[in-house]
C-alpha atoms as a PDB file:
ATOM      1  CA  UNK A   1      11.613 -13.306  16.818  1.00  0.00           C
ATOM      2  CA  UNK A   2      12.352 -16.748  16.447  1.00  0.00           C
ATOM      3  CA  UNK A   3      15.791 -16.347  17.680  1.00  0.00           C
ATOM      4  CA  UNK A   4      14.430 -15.289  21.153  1.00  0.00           C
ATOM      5  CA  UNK A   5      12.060 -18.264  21.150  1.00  0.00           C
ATOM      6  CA  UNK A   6      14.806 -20.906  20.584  1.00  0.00           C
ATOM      7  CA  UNK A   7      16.726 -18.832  23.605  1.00  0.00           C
ATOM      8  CA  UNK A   8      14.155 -19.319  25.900  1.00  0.00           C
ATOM      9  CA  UNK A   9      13.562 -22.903  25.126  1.00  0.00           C
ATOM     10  CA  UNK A  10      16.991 -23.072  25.755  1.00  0.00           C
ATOM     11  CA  UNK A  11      16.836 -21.620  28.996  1.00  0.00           C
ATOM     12  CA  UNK A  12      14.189 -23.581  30.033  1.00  0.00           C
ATOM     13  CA  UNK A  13      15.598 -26.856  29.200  1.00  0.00           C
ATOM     14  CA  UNK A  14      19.058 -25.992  31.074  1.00  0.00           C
ATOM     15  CA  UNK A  15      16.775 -24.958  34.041  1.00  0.00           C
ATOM     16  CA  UNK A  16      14.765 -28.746  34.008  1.00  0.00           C
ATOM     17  CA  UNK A  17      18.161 -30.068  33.710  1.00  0.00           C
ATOM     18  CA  UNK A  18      19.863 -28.530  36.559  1.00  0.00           C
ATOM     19  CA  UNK A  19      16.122 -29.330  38.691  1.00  0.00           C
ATOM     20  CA  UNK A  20      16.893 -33.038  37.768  1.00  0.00           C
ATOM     21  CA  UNK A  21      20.497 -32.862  38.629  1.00  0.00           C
ATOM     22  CA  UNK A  22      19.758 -31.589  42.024  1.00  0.00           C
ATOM     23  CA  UNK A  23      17.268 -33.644  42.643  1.00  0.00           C
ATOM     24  CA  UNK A  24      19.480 -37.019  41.678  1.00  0.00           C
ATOM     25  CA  UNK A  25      22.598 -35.727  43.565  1.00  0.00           C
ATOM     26  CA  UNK A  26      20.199 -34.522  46.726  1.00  0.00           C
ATOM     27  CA  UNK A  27      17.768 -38.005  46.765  1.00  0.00           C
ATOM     28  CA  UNK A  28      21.218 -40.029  46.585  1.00  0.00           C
ATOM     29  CA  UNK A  29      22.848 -37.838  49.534  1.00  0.00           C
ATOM     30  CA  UNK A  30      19.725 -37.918  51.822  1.00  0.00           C
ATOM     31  CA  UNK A  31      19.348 -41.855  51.112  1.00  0.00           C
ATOM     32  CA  UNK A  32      23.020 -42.529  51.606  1.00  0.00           C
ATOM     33  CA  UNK A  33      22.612 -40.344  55.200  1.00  0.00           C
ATOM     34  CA  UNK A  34      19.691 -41.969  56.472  1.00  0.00           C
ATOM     35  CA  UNK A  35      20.560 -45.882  55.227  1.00  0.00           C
ATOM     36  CA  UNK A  36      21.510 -46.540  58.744  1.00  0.00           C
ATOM     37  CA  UNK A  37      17.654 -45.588  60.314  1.00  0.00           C
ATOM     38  CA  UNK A  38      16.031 -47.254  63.195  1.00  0.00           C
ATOM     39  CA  UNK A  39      12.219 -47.029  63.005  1.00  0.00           C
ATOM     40  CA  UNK A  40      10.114 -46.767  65.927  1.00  0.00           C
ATOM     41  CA  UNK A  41       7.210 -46.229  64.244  1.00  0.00           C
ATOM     42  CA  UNK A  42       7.249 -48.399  60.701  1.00  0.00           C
ATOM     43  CA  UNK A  43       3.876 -47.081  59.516  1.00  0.00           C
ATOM     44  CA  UNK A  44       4.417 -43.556  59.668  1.00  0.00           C
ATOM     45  CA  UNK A  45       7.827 -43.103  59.801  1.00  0.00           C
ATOM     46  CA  UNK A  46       8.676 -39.905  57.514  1.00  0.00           C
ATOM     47  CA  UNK A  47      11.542 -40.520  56.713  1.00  0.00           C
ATOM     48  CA  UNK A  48      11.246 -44.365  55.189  1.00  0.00           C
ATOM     49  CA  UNK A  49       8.456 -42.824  53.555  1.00  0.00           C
ATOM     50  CA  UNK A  50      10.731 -39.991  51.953  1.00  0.00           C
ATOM     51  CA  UNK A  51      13.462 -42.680  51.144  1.00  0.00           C
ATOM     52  CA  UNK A  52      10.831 -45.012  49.798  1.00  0.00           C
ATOM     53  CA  UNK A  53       9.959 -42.102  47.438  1.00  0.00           C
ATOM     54  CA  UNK A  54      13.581 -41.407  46.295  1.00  0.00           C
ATOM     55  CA  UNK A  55      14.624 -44.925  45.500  1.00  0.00           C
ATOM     56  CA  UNK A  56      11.182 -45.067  43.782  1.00  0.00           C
ATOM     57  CA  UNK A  57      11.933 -42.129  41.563  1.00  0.00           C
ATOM     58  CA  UNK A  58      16.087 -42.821  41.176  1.00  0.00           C
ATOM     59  CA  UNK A  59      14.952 -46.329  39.653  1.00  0.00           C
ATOM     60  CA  UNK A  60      12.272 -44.981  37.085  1.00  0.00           C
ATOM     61  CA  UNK A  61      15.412 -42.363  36.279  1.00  0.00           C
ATOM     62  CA  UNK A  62      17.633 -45.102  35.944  1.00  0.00           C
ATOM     63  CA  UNK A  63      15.096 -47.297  34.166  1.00  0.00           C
ATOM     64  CA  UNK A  64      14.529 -44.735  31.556  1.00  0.00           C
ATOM     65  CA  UNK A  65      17.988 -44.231  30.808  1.00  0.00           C
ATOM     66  CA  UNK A  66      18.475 -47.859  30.354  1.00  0.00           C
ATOM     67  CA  UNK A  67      15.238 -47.599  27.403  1.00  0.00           C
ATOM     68  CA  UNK A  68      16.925 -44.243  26.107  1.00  0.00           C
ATOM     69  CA  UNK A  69      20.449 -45.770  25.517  1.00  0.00           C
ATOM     70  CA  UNK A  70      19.250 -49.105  24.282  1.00  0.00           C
ATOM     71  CA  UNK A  71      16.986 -47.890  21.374  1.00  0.00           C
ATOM     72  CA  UNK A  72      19.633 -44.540  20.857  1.00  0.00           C
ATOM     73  CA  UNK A  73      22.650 -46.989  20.068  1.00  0.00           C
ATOM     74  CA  UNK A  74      20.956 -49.046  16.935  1.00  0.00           C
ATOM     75  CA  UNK A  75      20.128 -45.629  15.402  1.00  0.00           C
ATOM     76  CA  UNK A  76      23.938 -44.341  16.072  1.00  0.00           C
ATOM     77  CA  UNK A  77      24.794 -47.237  14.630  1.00  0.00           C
ATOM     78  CA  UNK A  78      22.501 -47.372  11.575  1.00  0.00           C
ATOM     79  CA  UNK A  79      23.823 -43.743  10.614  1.00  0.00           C
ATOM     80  CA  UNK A  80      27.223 -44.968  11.244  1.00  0.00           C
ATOM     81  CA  UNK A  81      26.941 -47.829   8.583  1.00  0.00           C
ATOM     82  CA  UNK A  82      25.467 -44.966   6.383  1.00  0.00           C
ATOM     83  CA  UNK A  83      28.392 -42.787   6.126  1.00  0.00           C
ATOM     84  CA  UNK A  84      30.039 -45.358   5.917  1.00  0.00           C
ATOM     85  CA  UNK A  85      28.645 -46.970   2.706  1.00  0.00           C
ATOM     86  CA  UNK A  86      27.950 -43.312   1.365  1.00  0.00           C
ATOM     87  CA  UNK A  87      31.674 -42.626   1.444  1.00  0.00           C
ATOM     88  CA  UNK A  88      31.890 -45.937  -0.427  1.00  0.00           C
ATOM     89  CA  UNK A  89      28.891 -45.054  -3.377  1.00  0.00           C
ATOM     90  CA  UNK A  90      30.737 -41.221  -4.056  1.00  0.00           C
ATOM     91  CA  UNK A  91      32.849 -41.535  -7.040  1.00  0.00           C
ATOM     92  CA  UNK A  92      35.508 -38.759  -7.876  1.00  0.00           C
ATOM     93  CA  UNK A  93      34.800 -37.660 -11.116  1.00  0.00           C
ATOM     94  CA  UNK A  94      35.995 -34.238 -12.248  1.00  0.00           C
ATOM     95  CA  UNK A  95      33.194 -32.069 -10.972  1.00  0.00           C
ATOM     96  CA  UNK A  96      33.741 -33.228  -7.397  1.00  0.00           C
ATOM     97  CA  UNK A  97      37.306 -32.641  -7.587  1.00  0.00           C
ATOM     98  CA  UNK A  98      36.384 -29.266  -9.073  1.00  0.00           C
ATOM     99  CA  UNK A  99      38.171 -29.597 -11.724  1.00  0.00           C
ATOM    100  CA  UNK A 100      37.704 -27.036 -14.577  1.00  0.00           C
ATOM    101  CA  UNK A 101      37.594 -28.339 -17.928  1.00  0.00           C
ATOM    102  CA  UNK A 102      37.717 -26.202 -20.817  1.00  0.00           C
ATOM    103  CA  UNK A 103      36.854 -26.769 -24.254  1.00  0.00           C
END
């Protein structure tokens, strides 16, 4: 049962992934298509409203990405310098070289 739970959440996740993708790749075509628009209208011009919205949403993307990777790299790093210094504090003694002794 829990098996088909994790699947689903799986699924799911792929699915919000791809939706973000899309929407990235899509937001950065249509902006990179209409960069060269002439408004007549500036007020209620659709499409520098759509654009507007875009940029708006590629920069909070971007933004959070930034946050993500900046507080993700000092914990990489921390558990880096921990296997590090836990290789270090292991001794070999017999039992971890499974060595049999008998007596």
């Amino acid at each position: 049962m829990r098996g088909l739970k994790d699947s689903k959440i799986k699924i799911v996740s792929g699915i919000i992934a791809m939706m973000m993708l899309l929407y990235i790749v899509f937001s950065t075509f249509f902006i990179s298509l209409e960069a060269n628009h002439k408004c007549e209208d500036e007020e209620n011009c659709p499409i520098c409203v759509c654009m507007q919205i875009c940029q708006n949403t590629l920069h909070q993307i971007s933004d959070f990405i930034a946050v993500a990777v900046v507080s993700f790299v000092p914990v990489l790093l921390c558990v880096g310098v921990s296997f590090v210094i836990s290789d270090n504090l292991v001794k070999e003694t017999p039992v971890t070289n499974k060595i049999r002794l008998n007596n």
